[in-house]
N, C-alpha and C. Protein backbone atom coordinates (compact mmCIF):
# COMPACT_ATOMS: atom_id res chain seq x y z
N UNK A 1 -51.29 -175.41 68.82
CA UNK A 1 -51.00 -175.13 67.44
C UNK A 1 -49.53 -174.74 67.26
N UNK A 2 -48.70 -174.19 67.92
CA UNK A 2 -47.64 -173.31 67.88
C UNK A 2 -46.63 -174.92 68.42
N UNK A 3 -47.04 -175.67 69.11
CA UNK A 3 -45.94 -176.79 68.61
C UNK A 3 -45.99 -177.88 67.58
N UNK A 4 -47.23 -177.63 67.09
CA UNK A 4 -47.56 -178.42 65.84
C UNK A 4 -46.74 -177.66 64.64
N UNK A 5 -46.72 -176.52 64.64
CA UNK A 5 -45.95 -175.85 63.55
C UNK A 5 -44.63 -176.26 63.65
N UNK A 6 -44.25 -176.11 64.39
CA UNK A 6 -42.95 -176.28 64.95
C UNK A 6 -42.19 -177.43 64.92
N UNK A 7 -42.97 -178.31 65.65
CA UNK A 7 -43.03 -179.76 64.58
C UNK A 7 -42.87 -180.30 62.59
N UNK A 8 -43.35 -179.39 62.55
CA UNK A 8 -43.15 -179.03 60.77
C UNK A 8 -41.97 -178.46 60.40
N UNK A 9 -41.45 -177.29 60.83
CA UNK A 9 -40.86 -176.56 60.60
C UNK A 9 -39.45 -177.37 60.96
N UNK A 10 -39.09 -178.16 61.56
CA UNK A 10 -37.98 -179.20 61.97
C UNK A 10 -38.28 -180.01 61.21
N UNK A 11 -39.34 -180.53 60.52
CA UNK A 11 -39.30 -181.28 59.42
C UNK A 11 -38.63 -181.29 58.30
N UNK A 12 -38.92 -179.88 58.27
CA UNK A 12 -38.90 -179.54 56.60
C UNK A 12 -37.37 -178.19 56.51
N UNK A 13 -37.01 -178.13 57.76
CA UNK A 13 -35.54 -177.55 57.37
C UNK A 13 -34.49 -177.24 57.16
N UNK A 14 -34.56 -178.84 56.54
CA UNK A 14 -33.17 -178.93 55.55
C UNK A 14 -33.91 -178.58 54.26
N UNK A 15 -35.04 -179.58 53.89
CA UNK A 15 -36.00 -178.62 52.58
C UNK A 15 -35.57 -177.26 52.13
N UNK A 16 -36.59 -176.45 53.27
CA UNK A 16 -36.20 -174.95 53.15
C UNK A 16 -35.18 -174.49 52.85
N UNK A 17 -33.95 -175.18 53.94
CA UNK A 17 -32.76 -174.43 53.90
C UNK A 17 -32.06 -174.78 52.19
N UNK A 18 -32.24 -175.67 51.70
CA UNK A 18 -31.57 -176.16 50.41
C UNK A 18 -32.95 -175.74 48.99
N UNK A 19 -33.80 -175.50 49.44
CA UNK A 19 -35.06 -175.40 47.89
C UNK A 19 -35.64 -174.03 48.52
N UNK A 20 -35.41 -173.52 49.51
CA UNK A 20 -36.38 -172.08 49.22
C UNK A 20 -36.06 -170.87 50.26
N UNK A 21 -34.53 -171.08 50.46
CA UNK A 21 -34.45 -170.05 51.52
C UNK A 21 -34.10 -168.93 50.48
N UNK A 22 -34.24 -168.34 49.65
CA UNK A 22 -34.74 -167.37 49.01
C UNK A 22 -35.79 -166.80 48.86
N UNK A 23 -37.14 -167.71 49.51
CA UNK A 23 -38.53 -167.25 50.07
C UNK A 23 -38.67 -166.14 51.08
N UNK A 24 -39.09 -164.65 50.51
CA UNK A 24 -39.58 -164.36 52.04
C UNK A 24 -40.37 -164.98 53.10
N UNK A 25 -40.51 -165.17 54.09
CA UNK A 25 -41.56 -165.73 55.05
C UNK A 25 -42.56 -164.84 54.65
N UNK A 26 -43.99 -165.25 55.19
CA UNK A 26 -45.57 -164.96 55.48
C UNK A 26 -45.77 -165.07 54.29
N UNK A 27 -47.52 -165.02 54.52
CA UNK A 27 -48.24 -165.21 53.26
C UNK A 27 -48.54 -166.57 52.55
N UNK A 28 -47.71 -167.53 53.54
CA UNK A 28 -47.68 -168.51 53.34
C UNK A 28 -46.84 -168.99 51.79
N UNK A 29 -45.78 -168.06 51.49
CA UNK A 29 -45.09 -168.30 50.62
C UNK A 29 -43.67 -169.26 50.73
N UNK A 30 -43.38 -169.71 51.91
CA UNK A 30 -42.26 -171.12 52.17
C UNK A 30 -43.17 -171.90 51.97
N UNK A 31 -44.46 -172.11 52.50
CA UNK A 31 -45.24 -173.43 52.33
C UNK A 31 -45.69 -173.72 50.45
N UNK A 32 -45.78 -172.41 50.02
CA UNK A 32 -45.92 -172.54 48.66
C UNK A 32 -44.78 -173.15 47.61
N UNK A 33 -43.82 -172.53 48.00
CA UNK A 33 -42.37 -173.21 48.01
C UNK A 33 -42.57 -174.60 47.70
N UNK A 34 -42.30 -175.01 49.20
CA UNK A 34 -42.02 -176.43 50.06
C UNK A 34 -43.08 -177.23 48.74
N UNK A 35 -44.33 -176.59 48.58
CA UNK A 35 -45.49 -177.71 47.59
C UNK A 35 -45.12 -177.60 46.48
N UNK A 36 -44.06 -176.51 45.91
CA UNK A 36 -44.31 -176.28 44.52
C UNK A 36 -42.44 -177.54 44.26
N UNK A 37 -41.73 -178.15 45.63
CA UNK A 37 -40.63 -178.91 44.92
C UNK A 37 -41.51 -180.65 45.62
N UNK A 38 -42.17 -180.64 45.73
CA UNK A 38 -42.88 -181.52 46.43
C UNK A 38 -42.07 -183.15 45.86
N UNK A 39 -41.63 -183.31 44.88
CA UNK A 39 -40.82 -184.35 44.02
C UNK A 39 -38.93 -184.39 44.90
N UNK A 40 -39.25 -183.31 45.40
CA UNK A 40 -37.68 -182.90 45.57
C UNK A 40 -37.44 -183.24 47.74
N UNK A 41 -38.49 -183.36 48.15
CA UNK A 41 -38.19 -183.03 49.83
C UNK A 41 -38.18 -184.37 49.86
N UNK A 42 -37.73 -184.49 51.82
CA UNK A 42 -37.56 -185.24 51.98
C UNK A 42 -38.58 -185.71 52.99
N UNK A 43 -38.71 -187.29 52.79
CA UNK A 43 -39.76 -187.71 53.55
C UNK A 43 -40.58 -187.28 54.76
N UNK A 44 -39.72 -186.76 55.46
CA UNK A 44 -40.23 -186.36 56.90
C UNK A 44 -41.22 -184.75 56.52
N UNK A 45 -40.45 -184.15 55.47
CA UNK A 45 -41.19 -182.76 54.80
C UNK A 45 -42.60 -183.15 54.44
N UNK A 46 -42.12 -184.07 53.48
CA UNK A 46 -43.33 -184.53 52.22
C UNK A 46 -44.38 -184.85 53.61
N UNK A 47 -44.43 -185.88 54.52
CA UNK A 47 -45.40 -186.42 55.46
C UNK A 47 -45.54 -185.08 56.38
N UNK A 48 -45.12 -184.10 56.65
CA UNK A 48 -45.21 -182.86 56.95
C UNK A 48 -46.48 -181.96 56.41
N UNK A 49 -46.34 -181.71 55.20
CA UNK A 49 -46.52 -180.48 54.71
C UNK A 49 -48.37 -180.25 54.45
N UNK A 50 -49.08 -181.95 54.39
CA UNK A 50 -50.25 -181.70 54.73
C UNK A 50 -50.84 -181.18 55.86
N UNK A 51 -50.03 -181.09 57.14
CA UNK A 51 -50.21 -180.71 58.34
C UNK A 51 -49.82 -179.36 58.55
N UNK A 52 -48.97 -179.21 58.04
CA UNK A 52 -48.79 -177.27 57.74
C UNK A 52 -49.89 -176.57 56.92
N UNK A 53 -50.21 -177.44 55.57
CA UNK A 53 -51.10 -176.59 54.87
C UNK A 53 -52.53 -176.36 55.89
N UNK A 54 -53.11 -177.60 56.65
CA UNK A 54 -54.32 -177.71 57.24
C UNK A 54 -53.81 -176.40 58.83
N UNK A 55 -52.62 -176.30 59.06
CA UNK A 55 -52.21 -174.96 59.86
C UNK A 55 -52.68 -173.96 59.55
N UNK A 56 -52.37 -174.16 58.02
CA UNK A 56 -52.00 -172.86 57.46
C UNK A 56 -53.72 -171.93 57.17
N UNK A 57 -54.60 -173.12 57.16
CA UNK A 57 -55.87 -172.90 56.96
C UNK A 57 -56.70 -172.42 57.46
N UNK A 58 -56.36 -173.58 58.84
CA UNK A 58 -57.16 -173.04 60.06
C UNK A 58 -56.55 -171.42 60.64
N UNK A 59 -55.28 -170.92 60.55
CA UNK A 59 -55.11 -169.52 60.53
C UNK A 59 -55.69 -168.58 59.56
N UNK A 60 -55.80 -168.63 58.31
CA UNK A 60 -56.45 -167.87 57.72
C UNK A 60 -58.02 -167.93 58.01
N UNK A 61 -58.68 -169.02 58.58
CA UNK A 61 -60.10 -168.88 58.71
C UNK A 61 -60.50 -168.28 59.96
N UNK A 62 -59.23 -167.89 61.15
CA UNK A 62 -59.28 -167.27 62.25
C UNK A 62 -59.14 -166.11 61.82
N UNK A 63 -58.60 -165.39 60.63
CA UNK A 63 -58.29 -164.21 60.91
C UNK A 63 -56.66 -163.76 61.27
N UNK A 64 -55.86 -164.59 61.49
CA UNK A 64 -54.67 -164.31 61.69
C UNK A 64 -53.87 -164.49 60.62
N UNK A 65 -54.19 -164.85 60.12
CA UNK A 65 -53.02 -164.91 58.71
C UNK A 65 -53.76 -164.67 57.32
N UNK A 66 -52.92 -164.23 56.58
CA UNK A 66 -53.53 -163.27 55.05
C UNK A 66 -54.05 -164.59 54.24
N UNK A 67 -55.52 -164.51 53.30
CA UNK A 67 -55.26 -165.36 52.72
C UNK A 67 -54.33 -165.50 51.51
């Protein structure tokens, strides 16, 4: 899991760095971000970010991350 994120996270950060590095991290609030310019990223993000959210899921249904 932890290079699948990671994998994402090189996706999507030029995204971040240009549409939401004013996001605190956790809580899943960059990924909320990243979906809420979804018109605006760039391909490799956009084909990304279903694979972060389904991350992001399977952590909250473990218990490790807030929903």
């Amino acid at each position: 899991m932890r290079n699948e994120a990671r994998t994402v996270m090189q996706a999507c950060r030029t995204d971040y760095e240009s549409l939401c590095s004013n996001v605190a991290p956790g809580g899943g609030r960059i990924l909320a971000c990243l979906q809420s310019h979804a018109g605006q990223l760039t391909s490799s993000c956009a084909q990304a970010l279903p694979r972060a959210q389904a991350l992001r899921d399977s952590a909250v249904s473990a218990g490790v991350a807030p929903k």
